[in-house]
Every structure is written in structure tokens, then in C-alpha cells.
PDB file of N, CA and C in Angstrom:
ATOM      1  N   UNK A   1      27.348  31.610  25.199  1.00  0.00           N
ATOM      2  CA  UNK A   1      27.851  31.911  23.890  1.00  0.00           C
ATOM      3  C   UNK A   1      28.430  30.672  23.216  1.00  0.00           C
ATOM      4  N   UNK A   2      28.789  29.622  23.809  1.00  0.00           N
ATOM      5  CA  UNK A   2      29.365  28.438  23.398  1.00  0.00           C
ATOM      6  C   UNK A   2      28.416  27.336  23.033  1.00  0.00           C
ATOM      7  N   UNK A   3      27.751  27.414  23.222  1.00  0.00           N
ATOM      8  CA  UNK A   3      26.036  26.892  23.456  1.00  0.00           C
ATOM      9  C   UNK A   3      25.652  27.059  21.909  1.00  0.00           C
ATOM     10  N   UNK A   4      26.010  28.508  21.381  1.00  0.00           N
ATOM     11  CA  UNK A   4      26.021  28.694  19.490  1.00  0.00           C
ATOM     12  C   UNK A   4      26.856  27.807  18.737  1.00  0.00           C
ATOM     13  N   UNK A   5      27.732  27.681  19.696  1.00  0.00           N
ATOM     14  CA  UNK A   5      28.956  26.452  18.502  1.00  0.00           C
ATOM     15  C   UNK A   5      28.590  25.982  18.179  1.00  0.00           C
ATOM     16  N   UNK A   6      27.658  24.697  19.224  1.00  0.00           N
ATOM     17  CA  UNK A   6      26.777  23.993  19.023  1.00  0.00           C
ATOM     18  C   UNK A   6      25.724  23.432  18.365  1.00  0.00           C
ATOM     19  N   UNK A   7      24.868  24.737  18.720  1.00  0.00           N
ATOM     20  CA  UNK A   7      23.231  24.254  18.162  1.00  0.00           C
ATOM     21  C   UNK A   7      23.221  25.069  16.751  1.00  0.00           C
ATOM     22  N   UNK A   8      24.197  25.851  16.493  1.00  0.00           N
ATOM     23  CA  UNK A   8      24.058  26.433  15.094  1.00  0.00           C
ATOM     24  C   UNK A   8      24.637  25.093  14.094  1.00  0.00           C
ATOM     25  N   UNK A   9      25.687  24.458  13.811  1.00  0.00           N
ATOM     26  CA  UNK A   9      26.037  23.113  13.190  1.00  0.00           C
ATOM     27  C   UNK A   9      24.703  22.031  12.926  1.00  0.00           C
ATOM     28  N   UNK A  10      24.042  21.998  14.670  1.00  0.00           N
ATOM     29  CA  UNK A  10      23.109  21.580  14.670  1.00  0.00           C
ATOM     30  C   UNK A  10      21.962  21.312  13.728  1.00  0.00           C
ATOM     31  N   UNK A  11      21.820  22.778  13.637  1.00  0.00           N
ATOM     32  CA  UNK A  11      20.604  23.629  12.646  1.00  0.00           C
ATOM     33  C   UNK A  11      20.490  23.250  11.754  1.00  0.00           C
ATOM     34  N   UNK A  12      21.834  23.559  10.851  1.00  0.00           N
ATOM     35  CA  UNK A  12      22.525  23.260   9.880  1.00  0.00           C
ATOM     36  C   UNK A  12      22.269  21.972   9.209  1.00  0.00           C
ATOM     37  N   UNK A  13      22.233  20.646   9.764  1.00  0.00           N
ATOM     38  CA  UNK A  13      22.784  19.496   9.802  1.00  0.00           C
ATOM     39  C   UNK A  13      21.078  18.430   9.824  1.00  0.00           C
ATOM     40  N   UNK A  14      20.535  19.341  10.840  1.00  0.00           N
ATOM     41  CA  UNK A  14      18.967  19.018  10.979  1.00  0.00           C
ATOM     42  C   UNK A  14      18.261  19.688   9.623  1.00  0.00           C
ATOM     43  N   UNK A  15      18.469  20.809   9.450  1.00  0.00           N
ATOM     44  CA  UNK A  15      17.727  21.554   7.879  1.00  0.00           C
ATOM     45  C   UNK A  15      18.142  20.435   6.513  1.00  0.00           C
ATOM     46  N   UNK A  16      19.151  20.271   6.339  1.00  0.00           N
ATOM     47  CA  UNK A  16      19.936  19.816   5.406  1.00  0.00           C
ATOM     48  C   UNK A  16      19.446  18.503   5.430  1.00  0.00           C
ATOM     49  N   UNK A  17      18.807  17.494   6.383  1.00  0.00           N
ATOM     50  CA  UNK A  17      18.572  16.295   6.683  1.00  0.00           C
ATOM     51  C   UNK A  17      16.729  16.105   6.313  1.00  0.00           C
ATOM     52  N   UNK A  18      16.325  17.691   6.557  1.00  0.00           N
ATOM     53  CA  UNK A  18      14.888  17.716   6.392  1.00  0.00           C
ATOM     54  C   UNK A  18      15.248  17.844   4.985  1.00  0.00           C
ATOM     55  N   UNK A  19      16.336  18.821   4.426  1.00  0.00           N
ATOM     56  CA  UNK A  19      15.630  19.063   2.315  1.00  0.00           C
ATOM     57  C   UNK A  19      15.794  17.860   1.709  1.00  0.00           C
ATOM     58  N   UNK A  20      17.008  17.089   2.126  1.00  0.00           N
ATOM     59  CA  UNK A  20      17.314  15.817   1.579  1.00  0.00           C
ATOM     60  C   UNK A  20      15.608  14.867   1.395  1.00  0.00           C
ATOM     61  N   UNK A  21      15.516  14.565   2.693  1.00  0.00           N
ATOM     62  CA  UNK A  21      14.032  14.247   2.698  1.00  0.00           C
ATOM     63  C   UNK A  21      13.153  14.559   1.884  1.00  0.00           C
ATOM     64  N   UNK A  22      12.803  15.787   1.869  1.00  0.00           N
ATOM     65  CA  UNK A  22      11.726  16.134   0.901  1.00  0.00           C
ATOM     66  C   UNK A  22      12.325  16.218  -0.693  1.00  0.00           C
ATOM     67  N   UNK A  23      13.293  16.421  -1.017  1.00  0.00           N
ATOM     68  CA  UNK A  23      13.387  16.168  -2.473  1.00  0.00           C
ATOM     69  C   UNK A  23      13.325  14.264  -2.799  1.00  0.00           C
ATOM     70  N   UNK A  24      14.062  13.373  -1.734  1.00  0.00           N
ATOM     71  CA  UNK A  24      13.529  12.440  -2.233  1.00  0.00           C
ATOM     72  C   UNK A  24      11.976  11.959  -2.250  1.00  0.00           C
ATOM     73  N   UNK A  25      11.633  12.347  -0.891  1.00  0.00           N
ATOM     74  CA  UNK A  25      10.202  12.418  -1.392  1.00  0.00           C
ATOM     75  C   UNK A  25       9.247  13.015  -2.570  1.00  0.00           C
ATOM     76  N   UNK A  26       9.719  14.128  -3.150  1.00  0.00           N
ATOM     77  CA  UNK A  26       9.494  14.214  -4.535  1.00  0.00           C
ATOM     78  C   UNK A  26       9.816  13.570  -5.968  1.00  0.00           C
ATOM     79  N   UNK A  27      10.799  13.130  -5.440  1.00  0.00           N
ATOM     80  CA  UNK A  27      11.467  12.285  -6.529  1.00  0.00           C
ATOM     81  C   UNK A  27      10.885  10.620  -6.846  1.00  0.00           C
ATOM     82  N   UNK A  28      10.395  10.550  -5.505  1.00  0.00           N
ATOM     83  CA  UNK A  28       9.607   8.693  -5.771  1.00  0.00           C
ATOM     84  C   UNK A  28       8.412   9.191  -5.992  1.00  0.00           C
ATOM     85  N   UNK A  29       7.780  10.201  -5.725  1.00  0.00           N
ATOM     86  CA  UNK A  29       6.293  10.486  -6.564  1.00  0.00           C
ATOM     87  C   UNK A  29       5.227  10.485  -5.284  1.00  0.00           C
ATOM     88  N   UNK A  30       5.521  11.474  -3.776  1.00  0.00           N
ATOM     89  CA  UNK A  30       4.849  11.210  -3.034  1.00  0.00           C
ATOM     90  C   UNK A  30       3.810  12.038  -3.136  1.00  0.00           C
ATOM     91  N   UNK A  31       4.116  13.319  -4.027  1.00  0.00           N
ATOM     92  CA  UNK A  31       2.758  14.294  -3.686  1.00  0.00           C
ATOM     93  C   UNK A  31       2.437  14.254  -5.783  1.00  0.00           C
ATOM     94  N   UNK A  32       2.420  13.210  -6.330  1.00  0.00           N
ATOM     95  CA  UNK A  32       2.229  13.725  -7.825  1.00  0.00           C
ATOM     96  C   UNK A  32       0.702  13.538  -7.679  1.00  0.00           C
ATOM     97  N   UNK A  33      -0.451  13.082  -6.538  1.00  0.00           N
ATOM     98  CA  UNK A  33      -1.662  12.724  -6.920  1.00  0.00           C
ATOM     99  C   UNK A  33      -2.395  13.236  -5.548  1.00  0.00           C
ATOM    100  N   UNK A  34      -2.555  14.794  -5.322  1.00  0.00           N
ATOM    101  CA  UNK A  34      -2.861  15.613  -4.180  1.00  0.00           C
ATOM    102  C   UNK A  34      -4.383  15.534  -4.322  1.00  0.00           C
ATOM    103  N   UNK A  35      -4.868  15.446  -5.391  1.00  0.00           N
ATOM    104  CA  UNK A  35      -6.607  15.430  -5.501  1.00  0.00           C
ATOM    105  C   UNK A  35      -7.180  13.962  -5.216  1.00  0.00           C
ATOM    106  N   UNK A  36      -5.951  13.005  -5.260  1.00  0.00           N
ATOM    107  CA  UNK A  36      -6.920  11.524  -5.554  1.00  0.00           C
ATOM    108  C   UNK A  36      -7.510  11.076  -3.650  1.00  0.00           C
ATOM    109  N   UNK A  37      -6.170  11.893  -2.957  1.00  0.00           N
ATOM    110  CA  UNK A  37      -6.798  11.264  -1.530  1.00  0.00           C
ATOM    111  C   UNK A  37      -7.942  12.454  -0.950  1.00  0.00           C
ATOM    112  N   UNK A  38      -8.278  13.308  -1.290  1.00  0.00           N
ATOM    113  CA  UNK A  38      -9.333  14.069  -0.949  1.00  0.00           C
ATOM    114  C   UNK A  38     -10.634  13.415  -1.073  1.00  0.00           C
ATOM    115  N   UNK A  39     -10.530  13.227  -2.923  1.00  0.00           N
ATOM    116  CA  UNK A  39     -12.141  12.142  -2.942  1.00  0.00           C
ATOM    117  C   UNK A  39     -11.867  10.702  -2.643  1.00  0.00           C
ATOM    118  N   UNK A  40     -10.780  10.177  -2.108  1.00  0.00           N
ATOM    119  CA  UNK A  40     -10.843   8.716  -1.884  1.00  0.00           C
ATOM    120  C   UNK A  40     -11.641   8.212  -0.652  1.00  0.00           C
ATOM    121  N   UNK A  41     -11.726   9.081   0.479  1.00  0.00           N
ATOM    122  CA  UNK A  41     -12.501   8.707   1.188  1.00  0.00           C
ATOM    123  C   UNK A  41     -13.495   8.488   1.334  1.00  0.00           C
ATOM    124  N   UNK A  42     -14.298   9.235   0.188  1.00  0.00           N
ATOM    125  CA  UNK A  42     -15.860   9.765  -0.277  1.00  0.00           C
ATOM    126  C   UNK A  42     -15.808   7.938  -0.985  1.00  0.00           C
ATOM    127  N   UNK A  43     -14.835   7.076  -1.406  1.00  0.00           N
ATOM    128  CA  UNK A  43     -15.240   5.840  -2.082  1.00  0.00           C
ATOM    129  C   UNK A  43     -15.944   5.138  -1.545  1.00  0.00           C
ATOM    130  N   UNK A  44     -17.082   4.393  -1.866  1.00  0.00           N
ATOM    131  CA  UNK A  44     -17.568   2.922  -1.107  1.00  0.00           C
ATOM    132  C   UNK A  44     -17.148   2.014  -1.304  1.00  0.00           C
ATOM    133  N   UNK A  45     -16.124   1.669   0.055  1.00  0.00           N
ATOM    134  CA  UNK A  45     -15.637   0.230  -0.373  1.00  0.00           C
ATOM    135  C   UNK A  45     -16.322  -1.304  -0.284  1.00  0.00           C
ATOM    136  N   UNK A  46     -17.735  -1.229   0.439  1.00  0.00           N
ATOM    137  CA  UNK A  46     -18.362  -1.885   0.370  1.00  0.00           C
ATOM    138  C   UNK A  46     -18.970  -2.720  -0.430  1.00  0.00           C
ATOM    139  N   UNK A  47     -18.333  -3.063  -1.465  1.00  0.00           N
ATOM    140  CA  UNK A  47     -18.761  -3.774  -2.501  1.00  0.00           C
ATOM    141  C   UNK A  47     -18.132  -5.429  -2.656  1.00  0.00           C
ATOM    142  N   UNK A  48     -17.837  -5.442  -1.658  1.00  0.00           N
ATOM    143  CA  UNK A  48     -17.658  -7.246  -1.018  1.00  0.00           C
ATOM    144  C   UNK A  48     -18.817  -7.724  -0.390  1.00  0.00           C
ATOM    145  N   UNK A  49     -18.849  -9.007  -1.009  1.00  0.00           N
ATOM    146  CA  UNK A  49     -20.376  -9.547  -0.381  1.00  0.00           C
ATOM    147  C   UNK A  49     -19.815 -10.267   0.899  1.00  0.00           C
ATOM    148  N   UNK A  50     -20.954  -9.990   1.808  1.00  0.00           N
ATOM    149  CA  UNK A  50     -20.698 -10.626   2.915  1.00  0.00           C
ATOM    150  C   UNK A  50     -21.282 -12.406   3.090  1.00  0.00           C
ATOM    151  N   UNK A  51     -19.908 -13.338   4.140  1.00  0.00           N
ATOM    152  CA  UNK A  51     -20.408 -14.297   4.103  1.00  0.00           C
ATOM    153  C   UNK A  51     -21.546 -15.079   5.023  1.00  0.00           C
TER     154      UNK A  51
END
């Protein structure tokens, strides 16, 4: 039962550490361009000539 003192603060402290995270990650602009890496792979980057 003491074991709850614990890992509930825990919880708490870990959740609160993940939202922080993700709102700054929204805030510098990590997900504003969700379609561009889908077709980016489809790019050919091959358009350097070889020496």
C-alpha cells in the first residue's frame, strides 16, 4: 500500500513531463507538415552527377 505513495506522484510527474513535451513540440512546428514526409521518400535524389 505504500508502494502507491510512491508510484502515484510518480505518474503524475512522468504524465506532466510527457504533455510539457508534446505541446512544445507543437509549438516549434513538429507535426505542421504530416503529408510532406509520406511523399518524400517517393523523391529522387539522384540528381547529382557522379564523378
Amino acid at each position: 500500500m505504500t508502494a502507491l505513495l510512491y508510484l502515484i506522484p510518480v505518474a503524475l510527474f512522468l504524465g506532466g513531463v510527457f504533455l510539457l513535451a508534446f505541446r512544445w513540440c507543437l509549438r516549434t512546428g513538429q507535426f505542421d507538415d504530416p503529408e510532406g514526409d509520406r511523399y518524400r521518400i517517393l523523391d529522387d535524389d539522384d540528381d547529382v552527377p557522379l564523378r
